[in-house]
Every structure is written in C-alpha cells, then in structure tokens.
Protein backbone atom coordinates (compact mmCIF):
# COMPACT_ATOMS: atom_id res chain seq x y z
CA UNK A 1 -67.80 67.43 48.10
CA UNK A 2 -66.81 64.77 50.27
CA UNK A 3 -63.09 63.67 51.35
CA UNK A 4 -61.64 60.82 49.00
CA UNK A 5 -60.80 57.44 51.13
CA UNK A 6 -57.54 57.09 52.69
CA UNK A 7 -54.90 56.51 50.55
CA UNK A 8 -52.98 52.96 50.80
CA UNK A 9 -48.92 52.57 50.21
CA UNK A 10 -48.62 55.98 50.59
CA UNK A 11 -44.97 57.11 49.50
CA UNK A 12 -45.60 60.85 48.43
CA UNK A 13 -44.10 63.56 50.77
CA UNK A 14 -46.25 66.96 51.23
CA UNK A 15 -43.10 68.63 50.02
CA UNK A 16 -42.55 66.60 47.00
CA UNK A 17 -45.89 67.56 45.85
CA UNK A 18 -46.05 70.91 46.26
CA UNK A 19 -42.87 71.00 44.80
CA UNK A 20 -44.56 69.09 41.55
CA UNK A 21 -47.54 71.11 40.97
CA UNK A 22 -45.63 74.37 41.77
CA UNK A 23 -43.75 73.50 38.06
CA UNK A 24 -46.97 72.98 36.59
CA UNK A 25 -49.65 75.35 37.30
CA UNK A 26 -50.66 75.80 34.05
CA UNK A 27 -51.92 72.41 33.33
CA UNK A 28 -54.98 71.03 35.54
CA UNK A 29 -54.55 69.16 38.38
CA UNK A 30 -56.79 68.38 40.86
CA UNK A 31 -56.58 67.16 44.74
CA UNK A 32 -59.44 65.62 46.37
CA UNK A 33 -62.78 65.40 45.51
CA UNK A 34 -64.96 62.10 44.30
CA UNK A 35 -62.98 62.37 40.86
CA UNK A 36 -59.87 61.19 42.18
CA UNK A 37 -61.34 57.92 43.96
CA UNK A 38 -62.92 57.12 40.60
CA UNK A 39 -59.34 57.89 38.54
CA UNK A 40 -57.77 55.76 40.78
CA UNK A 41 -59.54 52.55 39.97
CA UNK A 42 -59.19 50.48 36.88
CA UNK A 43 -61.56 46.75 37.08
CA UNK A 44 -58.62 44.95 39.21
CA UNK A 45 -60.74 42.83 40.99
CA UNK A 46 -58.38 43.11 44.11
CA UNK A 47 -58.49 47.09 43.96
CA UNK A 48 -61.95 47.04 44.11
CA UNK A 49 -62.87 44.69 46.65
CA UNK A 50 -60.71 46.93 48.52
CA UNK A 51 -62.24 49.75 47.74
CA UNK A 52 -65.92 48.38 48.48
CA UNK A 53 -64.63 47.70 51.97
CA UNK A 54 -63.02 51.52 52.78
CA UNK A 55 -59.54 50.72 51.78
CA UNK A 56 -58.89 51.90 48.33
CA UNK A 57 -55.55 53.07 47.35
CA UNK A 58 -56.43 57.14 46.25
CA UNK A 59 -53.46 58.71 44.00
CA UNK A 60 -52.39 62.50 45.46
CA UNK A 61 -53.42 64.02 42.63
CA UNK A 62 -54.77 63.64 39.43
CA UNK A 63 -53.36 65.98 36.06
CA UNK A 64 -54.76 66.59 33.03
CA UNK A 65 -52.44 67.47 30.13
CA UNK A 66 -54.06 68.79 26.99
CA UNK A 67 -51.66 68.63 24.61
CA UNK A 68 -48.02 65.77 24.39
CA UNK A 69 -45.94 68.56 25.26
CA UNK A 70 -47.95 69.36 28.89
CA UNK A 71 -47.48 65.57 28.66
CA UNK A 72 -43.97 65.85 28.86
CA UNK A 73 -43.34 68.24 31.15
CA UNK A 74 -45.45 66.20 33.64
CA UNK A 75 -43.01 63.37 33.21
CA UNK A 76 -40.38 65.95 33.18
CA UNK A 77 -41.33 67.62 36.77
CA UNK A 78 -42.34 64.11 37.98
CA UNK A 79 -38.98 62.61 37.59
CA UNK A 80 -37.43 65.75 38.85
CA UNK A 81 -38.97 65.51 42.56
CA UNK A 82 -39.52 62.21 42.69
CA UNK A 83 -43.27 61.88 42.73
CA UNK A 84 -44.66 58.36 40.99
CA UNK A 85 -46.85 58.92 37.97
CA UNK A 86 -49.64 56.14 36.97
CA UNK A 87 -50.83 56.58 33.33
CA UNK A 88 -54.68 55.99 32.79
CA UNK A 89 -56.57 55.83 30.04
CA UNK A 90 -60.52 54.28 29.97
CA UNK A 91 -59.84 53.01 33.48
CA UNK A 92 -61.16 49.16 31.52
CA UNK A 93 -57.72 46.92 32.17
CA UNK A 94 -58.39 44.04 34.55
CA UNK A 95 -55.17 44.13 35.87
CA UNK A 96 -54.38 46.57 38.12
CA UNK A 97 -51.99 48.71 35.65
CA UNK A 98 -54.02 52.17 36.29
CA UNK A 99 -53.62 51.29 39.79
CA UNK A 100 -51.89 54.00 41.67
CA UNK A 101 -50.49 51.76 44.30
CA UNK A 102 -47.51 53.84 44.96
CA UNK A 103 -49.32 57.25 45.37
CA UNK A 104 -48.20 60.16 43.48
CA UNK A 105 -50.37 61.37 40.73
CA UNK A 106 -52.76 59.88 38.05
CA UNK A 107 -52.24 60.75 34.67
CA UNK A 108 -55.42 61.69 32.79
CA UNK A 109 -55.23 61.28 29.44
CA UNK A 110 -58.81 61.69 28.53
CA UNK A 111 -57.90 65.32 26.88
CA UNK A 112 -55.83 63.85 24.13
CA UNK A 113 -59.11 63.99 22.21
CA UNK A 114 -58.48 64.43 19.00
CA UNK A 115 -58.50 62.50 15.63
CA UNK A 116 -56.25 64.62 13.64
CA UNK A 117 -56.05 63.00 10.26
CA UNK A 118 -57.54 60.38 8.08
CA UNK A 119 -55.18 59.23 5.16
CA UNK A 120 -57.64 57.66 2.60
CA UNK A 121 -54.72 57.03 0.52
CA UNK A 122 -52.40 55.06 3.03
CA UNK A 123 -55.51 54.03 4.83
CA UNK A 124 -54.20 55.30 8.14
CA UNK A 125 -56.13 57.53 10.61
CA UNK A 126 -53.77 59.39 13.39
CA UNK A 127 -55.07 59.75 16.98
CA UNK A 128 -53.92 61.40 20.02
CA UNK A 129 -53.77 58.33 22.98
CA UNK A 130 -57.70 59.77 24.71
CA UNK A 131 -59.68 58.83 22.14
CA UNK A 132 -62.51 56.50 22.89
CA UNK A 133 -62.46 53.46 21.09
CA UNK A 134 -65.76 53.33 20.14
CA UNK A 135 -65.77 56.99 19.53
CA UNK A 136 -63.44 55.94 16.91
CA UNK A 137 -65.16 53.41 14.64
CA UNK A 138 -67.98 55.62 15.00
CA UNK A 139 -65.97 58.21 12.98
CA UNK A 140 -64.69 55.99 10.60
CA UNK A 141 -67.97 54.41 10.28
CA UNK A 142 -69.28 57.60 9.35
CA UNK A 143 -66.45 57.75 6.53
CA UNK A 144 -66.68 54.25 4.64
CA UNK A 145 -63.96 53.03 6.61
CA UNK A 146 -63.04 50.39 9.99
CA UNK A 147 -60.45 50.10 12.79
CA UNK A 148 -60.71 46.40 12.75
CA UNK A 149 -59.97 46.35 16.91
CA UNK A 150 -62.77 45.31 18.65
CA UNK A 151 -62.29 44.22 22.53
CA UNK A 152 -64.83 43.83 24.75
CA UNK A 153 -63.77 47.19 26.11
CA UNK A 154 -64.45 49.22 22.95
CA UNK A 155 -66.98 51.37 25.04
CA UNK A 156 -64.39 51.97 28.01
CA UNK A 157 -61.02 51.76 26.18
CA UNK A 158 -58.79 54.70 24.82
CA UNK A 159 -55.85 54.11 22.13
CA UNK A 160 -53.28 54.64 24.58
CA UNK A 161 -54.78 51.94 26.69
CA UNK A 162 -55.32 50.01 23.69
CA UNK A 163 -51.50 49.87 23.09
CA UNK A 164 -50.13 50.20 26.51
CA UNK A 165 -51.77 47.15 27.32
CA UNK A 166 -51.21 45.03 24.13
CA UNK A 167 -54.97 44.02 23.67
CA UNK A 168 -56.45 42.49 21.09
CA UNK A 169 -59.89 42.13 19.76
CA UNK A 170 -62.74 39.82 18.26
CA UNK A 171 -61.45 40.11 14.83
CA UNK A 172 -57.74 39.05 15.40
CA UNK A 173 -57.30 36.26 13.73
CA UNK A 174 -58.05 37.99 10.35
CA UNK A 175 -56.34 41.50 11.01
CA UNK A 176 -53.71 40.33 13.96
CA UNK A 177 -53.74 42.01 17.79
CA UNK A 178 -53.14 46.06 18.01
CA UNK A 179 -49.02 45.67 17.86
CA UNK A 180 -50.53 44.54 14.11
CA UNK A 181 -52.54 47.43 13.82
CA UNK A 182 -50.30 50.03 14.55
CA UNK A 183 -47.86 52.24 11.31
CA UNK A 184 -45.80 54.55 14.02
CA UNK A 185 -46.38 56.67 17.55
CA UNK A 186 -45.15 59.56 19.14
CA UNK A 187 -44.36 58.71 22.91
CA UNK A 188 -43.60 61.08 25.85
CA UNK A 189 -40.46 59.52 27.81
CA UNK A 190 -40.07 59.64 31.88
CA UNK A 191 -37.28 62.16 31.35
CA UNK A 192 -39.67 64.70 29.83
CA UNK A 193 -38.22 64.15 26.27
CA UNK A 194 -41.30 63.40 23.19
CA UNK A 195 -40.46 61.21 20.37
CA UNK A 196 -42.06 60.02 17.45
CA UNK A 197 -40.98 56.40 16.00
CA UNK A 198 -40.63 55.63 11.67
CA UNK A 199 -43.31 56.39 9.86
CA UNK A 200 -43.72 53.25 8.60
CA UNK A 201 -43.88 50.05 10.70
CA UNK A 202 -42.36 47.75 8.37
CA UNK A 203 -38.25 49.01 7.63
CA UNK A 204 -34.66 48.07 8.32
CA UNK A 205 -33.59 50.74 9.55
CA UNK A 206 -32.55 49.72 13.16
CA UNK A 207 -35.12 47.72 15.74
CA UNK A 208 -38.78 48.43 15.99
CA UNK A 209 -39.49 50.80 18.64
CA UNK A 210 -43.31 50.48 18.12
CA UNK A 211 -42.96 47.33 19.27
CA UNK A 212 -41.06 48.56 22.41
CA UNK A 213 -43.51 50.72 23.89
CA UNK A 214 -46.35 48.41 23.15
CA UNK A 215 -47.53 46.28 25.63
CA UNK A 216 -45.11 48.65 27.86
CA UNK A 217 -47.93 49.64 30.22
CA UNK A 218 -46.49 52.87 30.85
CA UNK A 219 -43.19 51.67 32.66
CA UNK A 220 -41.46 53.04 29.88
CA UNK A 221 -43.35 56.25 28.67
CA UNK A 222 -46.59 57.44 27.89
CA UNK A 223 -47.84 56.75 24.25
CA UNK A 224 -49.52 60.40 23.67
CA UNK A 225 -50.11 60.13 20.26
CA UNK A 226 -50.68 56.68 17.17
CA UNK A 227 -51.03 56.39 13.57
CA UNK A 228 -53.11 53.47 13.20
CA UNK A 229 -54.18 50.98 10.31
CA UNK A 230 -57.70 51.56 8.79
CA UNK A 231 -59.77 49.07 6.40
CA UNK A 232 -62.76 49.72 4.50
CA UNK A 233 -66.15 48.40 5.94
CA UNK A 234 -66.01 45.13 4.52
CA UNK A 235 -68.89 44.26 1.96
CA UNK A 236 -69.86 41.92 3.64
CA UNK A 237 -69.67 39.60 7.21
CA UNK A 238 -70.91 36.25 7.95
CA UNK A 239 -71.24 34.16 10.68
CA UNK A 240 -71.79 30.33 11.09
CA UNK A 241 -71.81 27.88 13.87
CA UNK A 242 -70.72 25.12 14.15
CA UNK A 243 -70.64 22.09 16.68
CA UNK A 244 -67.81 19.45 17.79
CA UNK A 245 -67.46 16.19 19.85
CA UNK A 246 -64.91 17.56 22.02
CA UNK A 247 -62.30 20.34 22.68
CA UNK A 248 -59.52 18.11 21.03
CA UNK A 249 -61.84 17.45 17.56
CA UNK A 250 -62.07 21.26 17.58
CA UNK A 251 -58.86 23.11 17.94
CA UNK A 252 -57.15 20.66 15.62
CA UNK A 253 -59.69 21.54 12.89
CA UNK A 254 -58.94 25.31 13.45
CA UNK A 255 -55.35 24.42 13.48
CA UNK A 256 -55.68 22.78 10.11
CA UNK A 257 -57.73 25.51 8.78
CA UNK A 258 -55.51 28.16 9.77
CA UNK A 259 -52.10 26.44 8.46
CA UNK A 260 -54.07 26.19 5.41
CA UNK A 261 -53.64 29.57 4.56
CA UNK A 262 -57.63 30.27 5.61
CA UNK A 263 -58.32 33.34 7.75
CA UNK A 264 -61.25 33.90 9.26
CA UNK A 265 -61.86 37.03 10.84
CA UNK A 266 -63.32 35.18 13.83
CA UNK A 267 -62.90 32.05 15.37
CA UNK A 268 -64.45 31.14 18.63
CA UNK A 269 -64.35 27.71 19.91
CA UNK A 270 -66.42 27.38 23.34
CA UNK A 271 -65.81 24.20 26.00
CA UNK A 272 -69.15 23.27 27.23
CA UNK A 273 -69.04 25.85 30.18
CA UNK A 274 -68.25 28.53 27.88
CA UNK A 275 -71.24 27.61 25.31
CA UNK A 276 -73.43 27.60 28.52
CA UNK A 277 -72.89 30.98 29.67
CA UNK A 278 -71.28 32.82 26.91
CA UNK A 279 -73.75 31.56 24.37
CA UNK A 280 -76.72 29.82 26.17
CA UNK A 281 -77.76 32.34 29.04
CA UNK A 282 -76.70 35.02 27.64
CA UNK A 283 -78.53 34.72 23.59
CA UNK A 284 -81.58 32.90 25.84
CA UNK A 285 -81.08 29.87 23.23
CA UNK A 286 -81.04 26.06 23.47
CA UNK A 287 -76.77 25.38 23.21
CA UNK A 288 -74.66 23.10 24.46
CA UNK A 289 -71.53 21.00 24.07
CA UNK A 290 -68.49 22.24 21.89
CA UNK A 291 -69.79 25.29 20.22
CA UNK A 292 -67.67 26.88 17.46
CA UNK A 293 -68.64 30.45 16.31
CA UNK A 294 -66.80 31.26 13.17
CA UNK A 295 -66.97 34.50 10.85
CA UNK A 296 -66.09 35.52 7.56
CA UNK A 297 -65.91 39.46 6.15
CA UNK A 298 -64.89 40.94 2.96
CA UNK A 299 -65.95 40.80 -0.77
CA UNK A 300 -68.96 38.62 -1.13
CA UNK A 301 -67.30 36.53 -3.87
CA UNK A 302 -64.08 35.89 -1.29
CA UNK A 303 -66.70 34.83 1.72
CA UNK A 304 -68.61 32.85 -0.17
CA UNK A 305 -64.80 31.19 -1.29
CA UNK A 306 -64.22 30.70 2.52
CA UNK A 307 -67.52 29.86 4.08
CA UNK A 308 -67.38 26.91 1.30
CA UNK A 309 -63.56 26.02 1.84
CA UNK A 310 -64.06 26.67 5.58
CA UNK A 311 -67.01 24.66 6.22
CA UNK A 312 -65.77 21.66 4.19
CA UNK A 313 -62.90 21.52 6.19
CA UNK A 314 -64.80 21.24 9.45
CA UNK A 315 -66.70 18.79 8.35
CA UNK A 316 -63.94 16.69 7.69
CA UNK A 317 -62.20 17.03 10.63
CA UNK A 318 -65.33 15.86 12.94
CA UNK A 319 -67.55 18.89 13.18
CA UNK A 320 -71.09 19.52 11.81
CA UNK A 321 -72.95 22.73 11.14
CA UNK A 322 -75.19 24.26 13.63
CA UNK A 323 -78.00 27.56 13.54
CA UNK A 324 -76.23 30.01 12.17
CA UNK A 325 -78.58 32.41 13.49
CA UNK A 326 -77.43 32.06 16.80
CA UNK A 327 -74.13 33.21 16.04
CA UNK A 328 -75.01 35.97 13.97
CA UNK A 329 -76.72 36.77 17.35
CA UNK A 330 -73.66 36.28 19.28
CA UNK A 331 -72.53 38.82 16.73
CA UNK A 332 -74.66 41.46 17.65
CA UNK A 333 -75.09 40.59 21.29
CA UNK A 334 -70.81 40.08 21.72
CA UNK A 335 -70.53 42.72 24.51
CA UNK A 336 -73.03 41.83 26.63
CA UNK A 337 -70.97 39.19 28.94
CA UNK A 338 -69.40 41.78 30.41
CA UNK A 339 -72.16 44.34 31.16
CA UNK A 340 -74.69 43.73 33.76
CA UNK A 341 -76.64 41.62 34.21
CA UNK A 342 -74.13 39.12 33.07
CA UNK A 343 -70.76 39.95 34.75
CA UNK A 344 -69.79 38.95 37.79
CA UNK A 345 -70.35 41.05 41.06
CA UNK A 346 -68.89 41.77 44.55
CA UNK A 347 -69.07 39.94 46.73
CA UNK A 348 -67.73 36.99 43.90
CA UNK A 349 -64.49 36.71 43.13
CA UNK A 350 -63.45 36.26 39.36
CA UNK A 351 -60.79 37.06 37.08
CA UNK A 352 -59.57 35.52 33.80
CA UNK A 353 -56.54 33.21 32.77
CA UNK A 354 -55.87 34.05 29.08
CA UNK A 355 -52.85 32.31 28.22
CA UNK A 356 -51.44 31.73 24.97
CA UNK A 357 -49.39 28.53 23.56
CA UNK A 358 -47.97 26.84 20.70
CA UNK A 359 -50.20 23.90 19.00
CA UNK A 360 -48.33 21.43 20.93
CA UNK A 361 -48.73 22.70 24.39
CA UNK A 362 -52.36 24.17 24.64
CA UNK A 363 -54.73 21.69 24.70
CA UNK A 364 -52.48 20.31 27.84
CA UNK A 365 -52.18 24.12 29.39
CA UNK A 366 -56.01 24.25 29.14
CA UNK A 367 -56.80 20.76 30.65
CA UNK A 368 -54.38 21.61 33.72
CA UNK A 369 -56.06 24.89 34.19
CA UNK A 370 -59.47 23.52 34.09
CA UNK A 371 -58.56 20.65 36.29
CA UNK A 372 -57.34 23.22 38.62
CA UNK A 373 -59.87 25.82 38.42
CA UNK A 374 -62.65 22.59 39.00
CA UNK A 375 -61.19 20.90 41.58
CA UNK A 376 -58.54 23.20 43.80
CA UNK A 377 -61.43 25.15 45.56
CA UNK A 378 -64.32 22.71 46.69
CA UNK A 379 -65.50 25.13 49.43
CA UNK A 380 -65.99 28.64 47.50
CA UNK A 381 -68.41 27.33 44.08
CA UNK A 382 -65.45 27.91 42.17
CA UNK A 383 -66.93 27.49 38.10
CA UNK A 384 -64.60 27.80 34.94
CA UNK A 385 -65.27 28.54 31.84
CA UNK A 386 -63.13 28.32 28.66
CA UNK A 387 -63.13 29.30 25.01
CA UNK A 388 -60.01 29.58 22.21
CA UNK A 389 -60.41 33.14 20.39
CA UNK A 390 -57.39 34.44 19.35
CA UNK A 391 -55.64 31.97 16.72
CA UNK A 392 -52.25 31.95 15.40
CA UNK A 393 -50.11 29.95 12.96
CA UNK A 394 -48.28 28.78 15.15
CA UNK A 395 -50.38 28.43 18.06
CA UNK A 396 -54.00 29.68 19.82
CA UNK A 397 -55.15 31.14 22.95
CA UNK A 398 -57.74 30.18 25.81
CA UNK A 399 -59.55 32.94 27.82
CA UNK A 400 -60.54 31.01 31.01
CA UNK A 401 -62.75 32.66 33.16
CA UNK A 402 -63.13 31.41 36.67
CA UNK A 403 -66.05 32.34 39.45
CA UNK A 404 -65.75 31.49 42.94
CA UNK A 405 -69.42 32.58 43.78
CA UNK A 406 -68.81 31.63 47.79
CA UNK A 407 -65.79 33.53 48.59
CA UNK A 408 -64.78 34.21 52.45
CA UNK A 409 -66.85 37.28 54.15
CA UNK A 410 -63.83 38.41 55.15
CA UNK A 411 -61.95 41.02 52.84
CA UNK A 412 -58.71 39.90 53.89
CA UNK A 413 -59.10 36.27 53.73
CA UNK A 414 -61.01 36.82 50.23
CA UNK A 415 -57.81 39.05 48.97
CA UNK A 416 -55.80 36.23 49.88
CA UNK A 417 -57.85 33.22 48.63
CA UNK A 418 -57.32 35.17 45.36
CA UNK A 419 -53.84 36.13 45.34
CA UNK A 420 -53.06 32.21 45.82
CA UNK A 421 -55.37 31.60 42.76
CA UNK A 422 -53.50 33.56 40.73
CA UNK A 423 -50.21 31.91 41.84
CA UNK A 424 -51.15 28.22 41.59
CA UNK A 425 -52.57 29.00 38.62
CA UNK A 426 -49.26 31.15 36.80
CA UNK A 427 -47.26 28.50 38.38
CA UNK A 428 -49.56 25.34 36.18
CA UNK A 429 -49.07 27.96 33.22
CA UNK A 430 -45.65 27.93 33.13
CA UNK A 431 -45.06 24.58 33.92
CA UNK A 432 -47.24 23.91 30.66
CA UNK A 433 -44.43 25.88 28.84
CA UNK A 434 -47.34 28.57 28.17
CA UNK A 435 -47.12 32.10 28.42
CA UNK A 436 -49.06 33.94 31.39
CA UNK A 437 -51.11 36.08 29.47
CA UNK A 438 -51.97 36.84 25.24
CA UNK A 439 -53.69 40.09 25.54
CA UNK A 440 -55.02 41.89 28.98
CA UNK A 441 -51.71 43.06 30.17
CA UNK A 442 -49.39 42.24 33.55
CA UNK A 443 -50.13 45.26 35.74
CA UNK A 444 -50.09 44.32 39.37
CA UNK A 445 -52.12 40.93 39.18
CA UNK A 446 -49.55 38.67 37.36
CA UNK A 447 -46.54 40.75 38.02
CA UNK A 448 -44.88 38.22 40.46
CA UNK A 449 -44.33 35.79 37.75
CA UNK A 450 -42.81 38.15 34.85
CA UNK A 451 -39.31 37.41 35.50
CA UNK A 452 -39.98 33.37 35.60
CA UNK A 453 -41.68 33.84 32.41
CA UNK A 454 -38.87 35.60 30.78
CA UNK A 455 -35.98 34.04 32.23
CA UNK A 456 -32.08 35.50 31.91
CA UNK A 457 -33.97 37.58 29.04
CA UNK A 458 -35.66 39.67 31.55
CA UNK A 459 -32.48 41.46 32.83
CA UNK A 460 -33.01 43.17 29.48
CA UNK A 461 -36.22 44.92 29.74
CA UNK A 462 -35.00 45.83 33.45
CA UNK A 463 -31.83 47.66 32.16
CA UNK A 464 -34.21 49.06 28.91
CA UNK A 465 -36.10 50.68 32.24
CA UNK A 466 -33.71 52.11 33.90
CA UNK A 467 -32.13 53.85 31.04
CA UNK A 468 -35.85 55.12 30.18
CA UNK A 469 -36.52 56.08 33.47
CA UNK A 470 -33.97 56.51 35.93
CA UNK A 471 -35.87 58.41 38.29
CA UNK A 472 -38.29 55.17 38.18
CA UNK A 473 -41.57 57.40 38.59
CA UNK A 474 -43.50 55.95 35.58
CA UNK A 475 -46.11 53.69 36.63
CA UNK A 476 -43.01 51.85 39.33
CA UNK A 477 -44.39 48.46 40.01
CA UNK A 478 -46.04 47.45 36.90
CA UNK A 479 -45.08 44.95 34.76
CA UNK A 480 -42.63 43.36 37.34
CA UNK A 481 -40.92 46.12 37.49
C-alpha cells in the first residue's frame, strides 16, 4: 500500500498522537494507507485541485467509532491532548467542512449504520448520523412511507451531514429544509459528554437546541444520532412547465403564488443559462428562455385543486404553459447535473453562489451576481448560470453556478483566481443585504465573511464555542471559527 501525500498545515505533534490513540485502542483507527487520502477530501473545489497537483492536506489519522458512546470518548481523548478532530460524513459538502486542514484525525462516521426505529404512529423514523441518504428512502420506500429530503447528494450524503450542514432538498418548498425535518437528536459534545435534545421539536420549554447544532458543521459537536419526520408516499406527483418573458415576470408570480397560501412541493424557475444546461443539454430537448419547472404531490383530488389554482395564477401573472413532459423528465433525470458527464472537471474551476434573500432584495442580489460572474473575468470563459429553487414566504433563493472553463495552468495562480472569486462575489452579496449562503454550508470556502454577515451577533456563536469546546479541537476553523 502506498504512502498517503504529504500532509499540509500540519499542527499534530508525534507525541500528541500517540498519546490519543493510546486512550483508544479499542475503537479503529487507522494511519496511512490510500483510505486516509480519500477521508480527507470532501468536493471543495480548492482541496482538490490541490490534491490533483501533490499537495493535499492528509489528516493523521482516521477513527471509526461504532457506537455514540466510542463517539464520545473520541471527543473526550481529543480534547484531552489537544489533537483537532474533523467530522465526516458522505465526504459530498462543497465547502471544505470535512476538510482536515488542521491535521489531527478524521472522524468516520460511516459505522453509525443503523435505522433503529420506525414510528408509524408519530410518523418518525430514528437514525444513527451514517446512514446513507438514499439508503434511507429506500427503506422507507420499502414501508409505504418518504423522507421528503432530496439533495442532489442523496447518493453521497449521510444524516449527520445532512444536518451538520443545514441542506435542503428538491422538495423544500412543500416540506421546508432539514432544520424542518428534524423532531429531536442526540449529539456527542467536544468535552466527551452525549446528549439527547426534547423529544419533540415544537415546546416551550427553554430554546431549541435542535436548532443549535444544526447547520453547526461540527464546531460544536458531533450529531451521532436524529429522529426525523416521515410522510407517506404521496398518491400522487405531478409536474408541469411552464415558460416566462423574463426573470422579473417569474419570481413575482411564484411570490404571489406562495403568499397565497399555495405550496408546491417544487418550484424551479431557470434564467436562460440555467434552462440551457440544466434542462436543454442535459434532457437532450429543444428549451430555452425562462423555464419554470413546477410540481405538485399528494391526494389526487388536492393536486388536481393546485395544478388548477396554480396554473391559473401563472397565467395571469405573464406566464404560459409549456411540455410538461419535459419536466416530468427533469423529474426523473434531476441528479444527473452533477454526475459525469455533466459536472464540471479539473482543470475548470467552478463552484456555486446560493444565496438567499427577502422578496425585496433578490432579484437585485441575482442581477449583481450575474453581472459579476459575466463580466469580472473576460480572460478565463467564465459562464453563469442561475435558477430560484428553494422558496419562502418571505423570500426565495438563487443557486448560481459559475464555470471559468480557461483557468491559469498554474495551481497557485488558479487557487488564487478563485479565492478572489469568492470574495468579490460574498462582498456583492452582502452589499445586496443577502445572506452568503441558503443551504450548502460555510466550511472553509466562505468562512472569511461569517462575521460580516452576522455582525455584533456573531460574538455570540463565538462565546456558544468556546463554552462547547474549550479545548477548540472540533472541526477548529470551520464556520469562521
């Protein structure tokens, strides 16, 4: 077995380590070999441009805990000595957050494997953190019953990543993001300590921890364990298409629709870029312009309610119906934009903006970044793409995806063209009054502009971490912190 790459940012002492897997040798944990180069990666684009080009940051060690007590003691002996520990789940965050830039050990959780308990009742299904996601909603497939949750990553993704990271899925505007999803956890704390939160998510009995821990990326603990929501299948899904003048004609229709009381369980509205590849190349069909996929699930009699109200509403507000078969094909075909041969490769450089906004300030957030994304880079084939998937009450979210298919040969100039995308563009997003990011996380990509985001509020979350962790050894420079 051949010798993992040099490790990056090492910080680890020999001693420190020894001295950590000395308090531990009943639990797994491995040094060296090809499994730790792989455990050490996450789909950061920086990390693995890095890695493609010799340099990737290795962790020391990698340990797999069976069980949330080994769990604990890992965080226990960890905090003890001193040694950093990165949580990792599916290894599918774009971010950087199962990154182990600091060295230190990566914490498996693939072995927390187990679906413990379905309560048909409460309609509830409790999970330890490893479980596939997809694994999952096979399960409850099998049973008559849903985990409406489904990212893009479903194939890759684990609950605890599912959590850690705040995501959200294709369904959200119907059944809300996974902080919606979610009745109570248990959660392993730095300090070695396991606790479990209410029962129930919805009480008065103090704040909601849940809601602490989620979207957390592991600064804070390490979610071993989730009681999670459940629906039945629904009896039935539909999906239409529909087509708009512009962007503007579009998201105010939604808007409309949405303070209406109407939920759809999807709504999708693509700019012109985004109907090209996401839709076009991808389905092989004839699209183009402002394409709008929306879906529908649940008793027949209630979609054929909404499809009616739904449509009519569109209609009014400047639209007009398209082939519904194509997004019914989108439907089955959703995953495929990020699978070869239809995600970007090295040597491109790519990444997405998906920022979030009230009604008011999106369209404006979205025509900066665009403007931006089009026009900032003439030298590097810089494209942008943009479509609006998660919607709110209140507000919606774009998930811009940019391409700069003609990046610099050179690693390091390429690692810093990017790095000053990411900060022109955070800095346009919060001078919109938009927030950096609705669903893929912080990690290490955005984490230079968490503070500016939060404001005198973050001083907060920075004392909530040191009284969670005051040896500062879970996942240390994630998050911003």
């Amino acid at each position: 077995m051949s010798a993992p790459p040099p490790r990056i940012s090492a910080t680890v002492s020999t001693s420190a380590l020894e001295n950590f897997t000395s308090k531990l040798v009943d639990i797994p944990i491995e040094r060296g070999g090809e499994a730790i180069s792989e455990l050490s990666m996450d789909t950061y684009w920086k990390a693995k441009a890095l890695a493609a080009n010799g340099r990737q940051i290795v962790a020391d060690a990698v340990v797999r805990p069976r069980s949330a007590p080994e769990v604990a003691r890992v965080l226990a002996a960890a905090s003890e000595v001193g040694v950093p520990v990165t949580p990792r789940g599916g290894g599918s965050g774009s971010q950087g957050g199962a990154v182990p830039d600091r060295g230190g050990i990566v914490l498996d959780t693939s072995a927390l494997d187990e679906i413990i308990e379905l309560d048909e009742l409460s309609q509830t299904v409790r999970v330890q953190a490893g479980v596939g996601g997809l694994d999952l909603e096979n399960w409850l497939n099998e049973r008559g019953y849903t985990f409406p949750h489904f990212p893009a990553s479903v194939h890759l993704a684990r609950v605890g990543g599912y959590l850690a990271a705040k995501g959200s899925g294709v369904l959200s505007t119907k059944y809300g993001k996974i902080e919606d999803l979610v009745a109570s956890m248990e959660v392993a704390l730095p300090t070695g300590e396991l606790i479990r939160t209410p029962s129930v998510p919805r009480h008065s009995v103090g704040p909601d921890l849940n809601q602490l821990f989620i979207g957390s990326e592991g600064t804070l603990g390490v979610i071993t364990e989730a009681t999670l929501l459940v629906r039945t299948l629904p009896e039935r899904r539909d999906l239409r298409l529909f087509t708009f003048p512009d962007i503007t004609s579009a998201v105010e229709a939604m808007r409309k629709i949405i303070q209406r009381g109407w939920r759809p369980s999807i709504i999708r509205v693509h700019d012109p870029s985004a109907t090209d590849s996401n839709l076009g190349r991808v389905l092989g069909v004839d699209v183009s312009g402002v394409v709008a996929v929306v879906g529908f699930d649940g008793p027949s009699s209630l979609v054929d309610l909404e499809v009616r109200e739904v449509t009519s509403h569109i209609l009014a507000g400047g639209g007009a119906e398209g082939d519904s078969s194509i997004a019914e094909a989108w439907w089955e075909s959703r995953y495929k934009i990020y699978y070869p041969p239809f995600r970007p490769e090295l040597p491109w450089i790519w990444g997405t903006a998906d920022i979030v906004a009230s009604y008011d300030r999106i369209l404006p957030a979205y025509d900066a970044l665009r403007s931006f994304f089009t026009s900032a880079y003439p030298d590097v084939d810089m494209s942008f793409a943009g479509h609006f998937s998660h919607w709110y009450s209140w507000g919606a979210m774009v998930y811009g995806r940019f391409t700069a298919k003609s990046p610099p040969e050179d690693i390091d100039d390429a690692v810093t063209l990017y790095d000053d995308i990411w900060h022109r563009s955070s800095e346009i997003v919060l001078s919109h009054g938009a927030l950096l990011n609705d669903h893929h996380g912080v990690g290490l990509k955005l984490t230079n502009h968490v503070a500016a985001q939060w404001g005198p509020a973050w001083k907060v979350i920075e004392e909530i971490k040191r009284a969670l962790d005051p040896a500062q050894i879970s996942n240390p420079g994630k998050l911003g912190l």
